[in-house]
Protein backbone atom coordinates (compact mmCIF):
# COMPACT_ATOMS: atom_id res chain seq x y z
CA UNK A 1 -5.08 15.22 -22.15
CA UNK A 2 -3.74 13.38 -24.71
CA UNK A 3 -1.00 11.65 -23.37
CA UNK A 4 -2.34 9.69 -20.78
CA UNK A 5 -5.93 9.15 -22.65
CA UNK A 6 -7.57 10.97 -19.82
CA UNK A 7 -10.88 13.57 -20.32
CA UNK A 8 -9.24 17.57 -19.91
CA UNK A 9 -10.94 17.48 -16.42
CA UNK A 10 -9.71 14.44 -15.05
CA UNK A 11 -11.28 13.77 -11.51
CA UNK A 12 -8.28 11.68 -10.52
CA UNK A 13 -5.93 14.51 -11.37
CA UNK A 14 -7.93 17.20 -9.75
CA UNK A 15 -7.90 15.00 -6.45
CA UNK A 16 -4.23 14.31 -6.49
CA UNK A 17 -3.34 17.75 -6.93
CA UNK A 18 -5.81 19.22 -4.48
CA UNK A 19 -4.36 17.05 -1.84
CA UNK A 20 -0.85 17.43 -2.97
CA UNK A 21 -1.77 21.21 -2.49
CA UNK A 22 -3.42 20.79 1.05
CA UNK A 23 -0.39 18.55 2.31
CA UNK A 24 2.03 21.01 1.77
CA UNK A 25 -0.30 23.65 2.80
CA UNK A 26 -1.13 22.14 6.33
CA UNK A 27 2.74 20.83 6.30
CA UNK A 28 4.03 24.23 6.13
CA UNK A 29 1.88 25.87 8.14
CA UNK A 30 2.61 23.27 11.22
CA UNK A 31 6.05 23.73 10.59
CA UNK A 32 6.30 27.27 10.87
CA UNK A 33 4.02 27.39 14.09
CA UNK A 34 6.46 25.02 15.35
CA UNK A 35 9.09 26.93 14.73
CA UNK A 36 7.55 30.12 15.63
CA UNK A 37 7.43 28.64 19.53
CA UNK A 38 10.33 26.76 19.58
CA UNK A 39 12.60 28.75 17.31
CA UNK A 40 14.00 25.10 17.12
CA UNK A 41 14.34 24.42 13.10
CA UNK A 42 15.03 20.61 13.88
CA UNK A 43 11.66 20.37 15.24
CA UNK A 44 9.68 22.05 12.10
CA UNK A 45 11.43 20.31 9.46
CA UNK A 46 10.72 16.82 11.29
CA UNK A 47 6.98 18.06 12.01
CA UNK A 48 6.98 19.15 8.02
CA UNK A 49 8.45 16.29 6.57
CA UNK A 50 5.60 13.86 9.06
CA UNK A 51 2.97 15.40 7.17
CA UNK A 52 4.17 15.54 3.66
CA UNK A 53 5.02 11.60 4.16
CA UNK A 54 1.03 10.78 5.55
CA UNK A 55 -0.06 13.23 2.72
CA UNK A 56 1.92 11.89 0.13
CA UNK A 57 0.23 8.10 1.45
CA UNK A 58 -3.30 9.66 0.63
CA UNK A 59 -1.86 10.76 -2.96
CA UNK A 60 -0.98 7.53 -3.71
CA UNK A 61 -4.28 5.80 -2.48
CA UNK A 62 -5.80 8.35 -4.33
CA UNK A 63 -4.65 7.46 -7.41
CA UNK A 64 -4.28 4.16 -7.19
CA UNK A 65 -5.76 2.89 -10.82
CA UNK A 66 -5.10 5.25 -12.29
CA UNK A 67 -2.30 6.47 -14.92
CA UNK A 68 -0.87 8.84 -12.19
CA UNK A 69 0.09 6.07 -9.86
């Protein structure tokens, strides 16, 4: 990847977007059990946006060093 001088499989940018992937994944899926028991859609946004905020932490450590930081 030219741009930011990094090999075309970048380990860093395969780890970033597999959690980026899995946070949203896990965040939705939480969210729309939530919501499936409570039909209360205060409760599954909060219980989405949690989880995309500790995933998004985990992204960030992840890439800490590197150019995606």
């Amino acid at each position: 990847m030219q741009g930011v001088e990094r090999e075309p499989i970048d380990p860093a940018a395969l780890l970033a977007a597999d959690l980026l992937l899995a946070t949203w994944t896990v965040a939705f899926l939480q969210a729309h059990r939530i919501f499936r028991q409570s039909r209360n859609t205060e409760q599954a946004e909060a219980a989405f946006l949690a989880i995309v905020d500790k995933g998004t932490i985990g992204v960030k450590a992840a890439t800490a060093g590197t150019p995606y930081a």
